[in-house]
Protein backbone atom coordinates (compact mmCIF):
# COMPACT_ATOMS: atom_id res chain seq x y z
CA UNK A 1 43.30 -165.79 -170.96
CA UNK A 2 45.50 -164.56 -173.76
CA UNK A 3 45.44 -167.79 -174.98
CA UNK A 4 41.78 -168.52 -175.16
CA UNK A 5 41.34 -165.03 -176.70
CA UNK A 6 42.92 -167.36 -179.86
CA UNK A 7 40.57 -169.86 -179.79
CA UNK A 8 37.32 -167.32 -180.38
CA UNK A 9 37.13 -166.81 -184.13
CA UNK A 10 38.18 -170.24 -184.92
CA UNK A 11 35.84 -171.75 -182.35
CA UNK A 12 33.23 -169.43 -183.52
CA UNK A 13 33.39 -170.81 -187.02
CA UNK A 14 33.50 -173.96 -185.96
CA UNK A 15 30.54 -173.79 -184.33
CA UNK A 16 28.28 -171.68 -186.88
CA UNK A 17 28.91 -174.32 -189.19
CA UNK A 18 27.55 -176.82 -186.90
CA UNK A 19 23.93 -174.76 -185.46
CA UNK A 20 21.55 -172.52 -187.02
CA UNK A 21 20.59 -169.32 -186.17
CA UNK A 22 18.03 -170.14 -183.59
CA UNK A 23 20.23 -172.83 -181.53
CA UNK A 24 23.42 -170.38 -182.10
CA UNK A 25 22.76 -168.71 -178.58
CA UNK A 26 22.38 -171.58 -176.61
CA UNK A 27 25.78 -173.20 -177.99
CA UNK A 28 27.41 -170.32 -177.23
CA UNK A 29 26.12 -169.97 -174.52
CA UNK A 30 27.53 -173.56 -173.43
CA UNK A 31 30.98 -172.23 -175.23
CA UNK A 32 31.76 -169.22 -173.18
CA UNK A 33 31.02 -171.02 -169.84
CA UNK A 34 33.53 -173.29 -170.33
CA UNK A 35 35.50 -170.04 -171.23
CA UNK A 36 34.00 -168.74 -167.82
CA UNK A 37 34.99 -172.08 -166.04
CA UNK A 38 38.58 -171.68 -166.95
CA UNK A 39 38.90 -168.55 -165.50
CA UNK A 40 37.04 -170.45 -162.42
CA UNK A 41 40.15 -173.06 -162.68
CA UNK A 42 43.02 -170.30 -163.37
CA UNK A 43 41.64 -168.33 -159.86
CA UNK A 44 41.62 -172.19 -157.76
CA UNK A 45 44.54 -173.24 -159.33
CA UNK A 46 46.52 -170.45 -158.56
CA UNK A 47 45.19 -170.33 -155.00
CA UNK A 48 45.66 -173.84 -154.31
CA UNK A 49 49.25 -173.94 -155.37
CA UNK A 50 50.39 -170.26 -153.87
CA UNK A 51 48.44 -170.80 -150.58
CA UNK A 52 47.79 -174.38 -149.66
CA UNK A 53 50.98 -176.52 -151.47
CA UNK A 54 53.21 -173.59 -151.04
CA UNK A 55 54.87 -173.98 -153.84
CA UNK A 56 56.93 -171.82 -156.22
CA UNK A 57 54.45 -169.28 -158.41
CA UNK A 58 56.17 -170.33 -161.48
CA UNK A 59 53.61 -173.65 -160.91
CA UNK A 60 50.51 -171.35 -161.53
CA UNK A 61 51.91 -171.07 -164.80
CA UNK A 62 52.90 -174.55 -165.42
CA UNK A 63 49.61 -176.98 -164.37
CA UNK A 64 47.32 -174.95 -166.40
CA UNK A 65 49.71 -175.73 -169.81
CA UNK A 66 49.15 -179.39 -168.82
CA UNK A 67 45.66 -179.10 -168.98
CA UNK A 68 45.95 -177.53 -171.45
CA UNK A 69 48.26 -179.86 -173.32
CA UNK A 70 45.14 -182.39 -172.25
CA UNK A 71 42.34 -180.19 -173.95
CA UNK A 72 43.73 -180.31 -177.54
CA UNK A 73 44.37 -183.60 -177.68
CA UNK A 74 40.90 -184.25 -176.83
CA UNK A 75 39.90 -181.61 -179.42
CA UNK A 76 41.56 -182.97 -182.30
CA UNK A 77 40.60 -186.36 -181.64
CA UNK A 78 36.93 -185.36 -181.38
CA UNK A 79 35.93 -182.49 -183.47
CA UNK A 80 35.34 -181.84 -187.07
CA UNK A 81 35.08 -178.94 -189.35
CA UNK A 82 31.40 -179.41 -190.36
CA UNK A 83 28.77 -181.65 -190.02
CA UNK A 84 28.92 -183.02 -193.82
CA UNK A 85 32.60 -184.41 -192.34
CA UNK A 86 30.61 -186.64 -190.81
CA UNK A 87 27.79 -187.50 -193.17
CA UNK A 88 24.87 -185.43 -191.05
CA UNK A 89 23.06 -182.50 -193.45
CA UNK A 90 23.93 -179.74 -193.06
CA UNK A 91 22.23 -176.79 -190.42
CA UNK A 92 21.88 -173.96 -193.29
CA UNK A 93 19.85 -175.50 -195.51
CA UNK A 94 16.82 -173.54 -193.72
CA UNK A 95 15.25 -170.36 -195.67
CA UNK A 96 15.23 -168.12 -193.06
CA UNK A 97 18.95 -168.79 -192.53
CA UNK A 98 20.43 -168.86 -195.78
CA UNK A 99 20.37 -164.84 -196.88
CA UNK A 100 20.85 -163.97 -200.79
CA UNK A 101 24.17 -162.44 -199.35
CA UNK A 102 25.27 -165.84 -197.65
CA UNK A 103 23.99 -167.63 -200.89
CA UNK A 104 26.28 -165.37 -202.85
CA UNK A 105 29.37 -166.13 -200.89
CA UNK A 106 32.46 -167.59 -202.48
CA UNK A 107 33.79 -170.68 -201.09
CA UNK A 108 37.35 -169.42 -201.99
CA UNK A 109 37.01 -165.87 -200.85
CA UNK A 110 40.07 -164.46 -200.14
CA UNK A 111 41.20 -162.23 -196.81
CA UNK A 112 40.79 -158.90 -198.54
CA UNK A 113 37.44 -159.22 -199.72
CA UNK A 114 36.19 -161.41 -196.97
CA UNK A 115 38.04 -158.36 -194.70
CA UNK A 116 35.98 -155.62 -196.68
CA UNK A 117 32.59 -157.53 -196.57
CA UNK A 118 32.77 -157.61 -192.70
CA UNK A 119 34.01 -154.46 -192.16
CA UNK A 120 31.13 -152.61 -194.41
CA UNK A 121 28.42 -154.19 -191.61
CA UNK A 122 27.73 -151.22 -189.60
CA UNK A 123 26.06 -153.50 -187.08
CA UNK A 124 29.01 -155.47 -186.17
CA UNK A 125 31.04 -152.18 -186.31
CA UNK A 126 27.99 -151.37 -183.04
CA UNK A 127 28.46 -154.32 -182.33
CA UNK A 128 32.38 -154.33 -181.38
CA UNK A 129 32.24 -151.15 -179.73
CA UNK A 130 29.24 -152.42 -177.83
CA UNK A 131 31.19 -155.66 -176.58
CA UNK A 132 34.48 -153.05 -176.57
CA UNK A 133 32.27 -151.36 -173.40
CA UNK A 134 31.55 -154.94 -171.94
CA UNK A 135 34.82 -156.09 -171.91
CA UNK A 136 36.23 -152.91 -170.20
CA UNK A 137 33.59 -153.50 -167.90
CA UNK A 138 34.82 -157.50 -167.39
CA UNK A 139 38.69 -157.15 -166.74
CA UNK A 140 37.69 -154.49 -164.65
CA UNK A 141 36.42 -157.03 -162.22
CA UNK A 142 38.75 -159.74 -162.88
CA UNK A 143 41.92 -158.00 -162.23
CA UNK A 144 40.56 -155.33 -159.70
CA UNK A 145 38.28 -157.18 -157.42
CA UNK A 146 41.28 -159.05 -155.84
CA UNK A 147 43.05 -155.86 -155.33
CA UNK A 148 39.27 -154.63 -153.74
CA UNK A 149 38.98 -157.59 -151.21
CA UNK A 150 43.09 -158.00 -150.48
CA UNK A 151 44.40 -154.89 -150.77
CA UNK A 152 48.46 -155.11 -149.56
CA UNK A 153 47.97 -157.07 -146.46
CA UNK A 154 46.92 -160.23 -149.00
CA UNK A 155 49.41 -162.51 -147.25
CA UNK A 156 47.68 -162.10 -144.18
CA UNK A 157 43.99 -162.56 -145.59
CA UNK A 158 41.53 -164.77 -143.67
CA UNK A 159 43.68 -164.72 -140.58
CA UNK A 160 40.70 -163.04 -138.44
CA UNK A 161 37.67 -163.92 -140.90
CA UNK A 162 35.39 -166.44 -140.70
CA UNK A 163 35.68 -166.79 -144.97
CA UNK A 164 39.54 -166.35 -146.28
CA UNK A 165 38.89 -162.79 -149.02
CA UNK A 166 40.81 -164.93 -151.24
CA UNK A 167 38.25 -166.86 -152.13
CA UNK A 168 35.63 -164.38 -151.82
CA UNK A 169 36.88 -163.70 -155.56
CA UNK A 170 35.80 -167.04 -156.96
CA UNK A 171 32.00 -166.15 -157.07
CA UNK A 172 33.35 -163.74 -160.00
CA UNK A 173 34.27 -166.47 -162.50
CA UNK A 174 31.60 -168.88 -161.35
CA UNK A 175 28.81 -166.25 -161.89
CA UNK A 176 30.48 -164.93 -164.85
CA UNK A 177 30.48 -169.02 -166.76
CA UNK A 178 26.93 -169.20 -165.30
CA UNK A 179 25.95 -165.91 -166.69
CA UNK A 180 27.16 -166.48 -170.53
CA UNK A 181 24.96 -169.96 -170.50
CA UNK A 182 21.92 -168.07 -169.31
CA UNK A 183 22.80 -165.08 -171.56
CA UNK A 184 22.61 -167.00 -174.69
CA UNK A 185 20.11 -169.58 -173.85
CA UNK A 186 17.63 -166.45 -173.14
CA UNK A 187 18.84 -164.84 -176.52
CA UNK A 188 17.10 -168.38 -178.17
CA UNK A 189 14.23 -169.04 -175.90
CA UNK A 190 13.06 -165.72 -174.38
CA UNK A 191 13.82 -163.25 -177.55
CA UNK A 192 13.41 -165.08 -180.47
CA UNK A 193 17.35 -164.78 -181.53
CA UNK A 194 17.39 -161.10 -181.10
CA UNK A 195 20.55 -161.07 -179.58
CA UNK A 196 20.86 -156.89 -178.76
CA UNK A 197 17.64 -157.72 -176.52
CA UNK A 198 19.48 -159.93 -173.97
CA UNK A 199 22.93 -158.30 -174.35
CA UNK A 200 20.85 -154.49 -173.28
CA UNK A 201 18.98 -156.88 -170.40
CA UNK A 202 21.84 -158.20 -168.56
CA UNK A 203 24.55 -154.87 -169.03
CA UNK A 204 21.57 -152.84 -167.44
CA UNK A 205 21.74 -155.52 -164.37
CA UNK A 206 25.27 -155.75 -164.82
CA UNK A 207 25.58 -152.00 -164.52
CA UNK A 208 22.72 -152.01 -161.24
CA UNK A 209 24.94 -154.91 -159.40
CA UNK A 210 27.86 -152.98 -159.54
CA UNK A 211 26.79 -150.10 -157.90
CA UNK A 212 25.59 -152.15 -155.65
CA UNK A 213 29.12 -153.36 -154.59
CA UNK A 214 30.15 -150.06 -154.18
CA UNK A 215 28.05 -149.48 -151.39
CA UNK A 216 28.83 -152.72 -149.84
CA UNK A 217 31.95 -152.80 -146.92
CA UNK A 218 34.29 -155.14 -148.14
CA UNK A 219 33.87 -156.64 -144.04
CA UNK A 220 30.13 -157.85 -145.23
CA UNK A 221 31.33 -161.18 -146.65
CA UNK A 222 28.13 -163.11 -147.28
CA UNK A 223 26.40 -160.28 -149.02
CA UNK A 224 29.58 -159.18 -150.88
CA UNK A 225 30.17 -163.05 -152.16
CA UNK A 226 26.28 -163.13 -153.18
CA UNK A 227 26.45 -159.25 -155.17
CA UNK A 228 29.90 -160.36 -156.41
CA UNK A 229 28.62 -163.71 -158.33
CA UNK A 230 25.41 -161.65 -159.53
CA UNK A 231 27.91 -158.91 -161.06
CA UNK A 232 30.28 -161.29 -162.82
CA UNK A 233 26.75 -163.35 -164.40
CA UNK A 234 25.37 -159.85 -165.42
CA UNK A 235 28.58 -158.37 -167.02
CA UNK A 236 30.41 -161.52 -168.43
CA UNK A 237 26.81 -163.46 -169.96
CA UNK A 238 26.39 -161.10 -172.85
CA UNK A 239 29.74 -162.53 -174.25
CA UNK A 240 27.63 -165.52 -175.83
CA UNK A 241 24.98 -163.15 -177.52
CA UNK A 242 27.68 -161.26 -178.97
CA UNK A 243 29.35 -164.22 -180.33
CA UNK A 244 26.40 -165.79 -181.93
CA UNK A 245 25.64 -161.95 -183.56
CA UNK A 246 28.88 -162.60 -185.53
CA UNK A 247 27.24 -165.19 -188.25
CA UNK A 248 23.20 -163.73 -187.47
CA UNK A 249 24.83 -160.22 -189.04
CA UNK A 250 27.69 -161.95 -191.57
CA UNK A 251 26.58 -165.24 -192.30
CA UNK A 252 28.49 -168.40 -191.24
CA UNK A 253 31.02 -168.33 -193.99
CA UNK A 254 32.45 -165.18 -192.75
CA UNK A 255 31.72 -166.00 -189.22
CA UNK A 256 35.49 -166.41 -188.08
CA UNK A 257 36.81 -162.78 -189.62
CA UNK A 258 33.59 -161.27 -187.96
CA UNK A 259 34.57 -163.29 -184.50
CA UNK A 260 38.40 -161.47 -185.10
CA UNK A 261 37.30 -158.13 -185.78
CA UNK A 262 34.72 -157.81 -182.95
CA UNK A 263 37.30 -159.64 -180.47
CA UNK A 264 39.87 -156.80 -181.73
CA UNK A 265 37.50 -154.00 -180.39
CA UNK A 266 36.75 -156.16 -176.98
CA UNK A 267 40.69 -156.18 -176.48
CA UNK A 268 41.34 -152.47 -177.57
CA UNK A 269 38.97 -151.36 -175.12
CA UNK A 270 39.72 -153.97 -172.05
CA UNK A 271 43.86 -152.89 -172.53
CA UNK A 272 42.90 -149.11 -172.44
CA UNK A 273 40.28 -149.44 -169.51
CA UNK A 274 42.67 -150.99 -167.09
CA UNK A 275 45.58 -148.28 -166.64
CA UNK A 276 42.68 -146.14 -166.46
CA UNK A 277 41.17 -147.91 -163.66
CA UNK A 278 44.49 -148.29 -162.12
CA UNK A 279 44.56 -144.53 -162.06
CA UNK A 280 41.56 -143.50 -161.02
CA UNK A 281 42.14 -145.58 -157.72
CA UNK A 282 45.83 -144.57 -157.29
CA UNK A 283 44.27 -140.98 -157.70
CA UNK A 284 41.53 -141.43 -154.76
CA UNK A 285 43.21 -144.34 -152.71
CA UNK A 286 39.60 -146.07 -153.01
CA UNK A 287 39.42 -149.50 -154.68
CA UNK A 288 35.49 -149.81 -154.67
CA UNK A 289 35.87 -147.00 -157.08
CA UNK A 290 36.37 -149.89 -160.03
CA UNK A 291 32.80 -150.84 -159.32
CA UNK A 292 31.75 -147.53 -160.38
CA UNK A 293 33.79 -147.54 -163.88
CA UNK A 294 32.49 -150.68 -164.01
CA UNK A 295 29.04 -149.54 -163.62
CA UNK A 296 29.69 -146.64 -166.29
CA UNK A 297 31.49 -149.55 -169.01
CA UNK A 298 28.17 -151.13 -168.59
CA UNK A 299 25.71 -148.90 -169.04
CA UNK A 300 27.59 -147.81 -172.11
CA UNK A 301 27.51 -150.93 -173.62
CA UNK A 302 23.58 -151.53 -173.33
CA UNK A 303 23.13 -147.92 -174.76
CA UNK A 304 25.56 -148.86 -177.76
CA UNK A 305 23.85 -152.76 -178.35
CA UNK A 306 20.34 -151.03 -178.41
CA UNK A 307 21.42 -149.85 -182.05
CA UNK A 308 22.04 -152.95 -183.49
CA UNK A 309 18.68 -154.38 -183.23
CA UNK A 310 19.27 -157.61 -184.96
C-alpha cells in the first residue's frame, strides 16, 4: 500500500492530461479500483500462501513484488505522457475546461511557485482535510476488521464455522474497488462533475453502514459479509471524486503537486487515527468499537467536503 501511495500524483497527472473535466470521474473511478483490487489481491495472496501452501510469511512479501515487477513493465511499454505523444488532440482544448488561470500557467513552472499556487486554493486545503477524515475512516477498516472477526484465536478460525472469518474480510477490498468505480462514475453522470456532491453521498452511507456493523455479532456471518462489502464501497468510493477534484480546483498542469499535497493530509490523518483506534479498543477490550470511530471519521468528512462545493 505504501507503495501505491507513490503512484497517486504521478498517475493523477498522467491521467488529467489524458480526460477532461467531465470524463475525469469516471477514469478515476476505473483508477482507484484497480487500487481497490490490489488490496483485494494483497488480502488473497496473503491468505493463500499463510493458510493453504503453508509457506514461510516472508512469501506474502515476495509474490506481490513479482507482480509487481510485471505491472511496470507493462506500464512503460504502454503508456504515454499525453495524448499529443501520440498524435490524438488534445482533451483541454474545451472552453469550459481551460480557466484564464490554467491558460496563464507556465510550462516551466518551477516547485516553489507551482507549491504556492496549490497551496493558496482553500478548496483543496477542504479538500485534504476532507479526504484526511476518509482515510482515517478507511485504514480503520483495513487493519482493524481482521482483528474484529479473528481476534487471538486467528489460527484456529473456521474450525467450527460454516464460512472460515478469514475470508469474511475480503468483502472489504472488493466493496471498497467496487465503490471508487461507482463513486466517480456518479460524480460524471448523476452530478454533473460536482465532485463534493458524491463524496458527502457515499461518507453519509459510509458513516450509516458502519454503525450498522456495530450492532451486528461477529457469529452472523452472512449479514456481517453483506454490511462489511457495503461499508468498504461507501467509505473507500469517494477516493476517485477526490482525485479528479485535484485538476477541477488546480487545473491539469498542477494536477500532480495538488494529487501530493491532498495525499499528504490523507496519510497524516490515516497514521494518527490508527494508534488511536488501537487505544480506544485496548481501553474497552471491544473491537466493534472501530466501527464506531469509523462511523465518526465519516461523518466528519461529508461535513468537511460540503464546503468545497466545486
Amino acid at each position: 500500500m505504501a507503495i501505491s501511495s507513490r503512484w497517486d500524483a504521478p498517475g493523477s497527472r498522467l491521467l488529467s492530461n489524458w480526460w477532461g473535466r467531465h470524463e475525469r470521474g469516471t477514469v478515476y473511478g476505473l483508477y482507484t479500483f484497480a487500487a481497490g483490487l490490489a488490496s483485494v489481491l494483497s488480502f488473497v495472496t496473503s491468505l493463500v500462501v499463510v493458510g493453504y501452501f503453508q509457506l514461510d510469511w516472508r512469501w506474502i512479501f515476495r509474490i506481490p513484488v513479482v507482480l509487481l515487477l510485471l505491472g511496470g513493465i507493462a506500464f512503460y511499454l504502454i503508456a504515454r505522457e499525453k495524448p499529443e505523444d501520440m498524435g490524438f488532440a488534445s482533451p483541454h482544448d474545451e472552453a469550459d475546461d481551460v480557466t484564464a488561470t490554467e491558460a496563464a500557467v507556465d510550462a516551466n513552472e518551477g516547485s516553489l511557485a507551482r507549491y504556492k499556487a496549490v497551496l493558496s486554493n482553500w478548496r483543496l486545503l477542504v479538500a485534504g482535510v476532507s479526504i484526511g477524515f476518509q482515510n482515517a475512516a478507511r485504514y480503520g477498516l483495513l487493519v482493524w476488521v481482521p482483528v474484529h472477526f479473528l481476534g487471538s484465536n486467528w489460527a484456529k478460525a473456521g474450525a467450527t464455522s460454516a464460512v472460515d472469518p478469514r475470508w469474511i474480510s475480503i468483502a472489504l477490498p472488493v466493496g471498497m474497488a467496487v465503490g471508487a468505480f461507482s463513486n466517480g462514475w456518479i460524480s460524471d453522470k448523476v452530478f454533473g462533475s460536482r465532485r463534493y456532491l458524491a463524496i458527502v453521498l457515499y461518507m453519509v452511507l459510509a458513516a450509516v453502514t458502519a454503525l450498522c456493523m456495530y450492532a451486528i455479532p461477529t457469529s452472523d456471518i452472512y449479514l456481517g459479509m453483506t454490511v462489511l462489502f457495503l461499508c468498504g464501497f461507501f467509505t473507500y468510493g469517494p477516493q476517485s471524486s477526490f482525485w479528479a477534484l485535484c485538476p477541477d480546483l488546480v487545473g491539469h498542469k498542477r494536477a500532480g503537486t495538488a494529487t501530493g499535497v491532498m495525499n499528504s493530509f490523507a496519510y497524516l490523518f490515516a497514521g494518527l487515527g490508527e494508534p488511536i483506534i488501537g487505544h480506544v479498543m485496548d481501553k474497552h477490550n471491544q473491537t466493534s468499537l472501530v466501527f464506531l470511530v469509523v462511523a465518526i471519521c465519516a461523518t466528519s468528512s461529508a461535513v468537511v467536503a460540503a464546503f468545497i462545493r466545486r
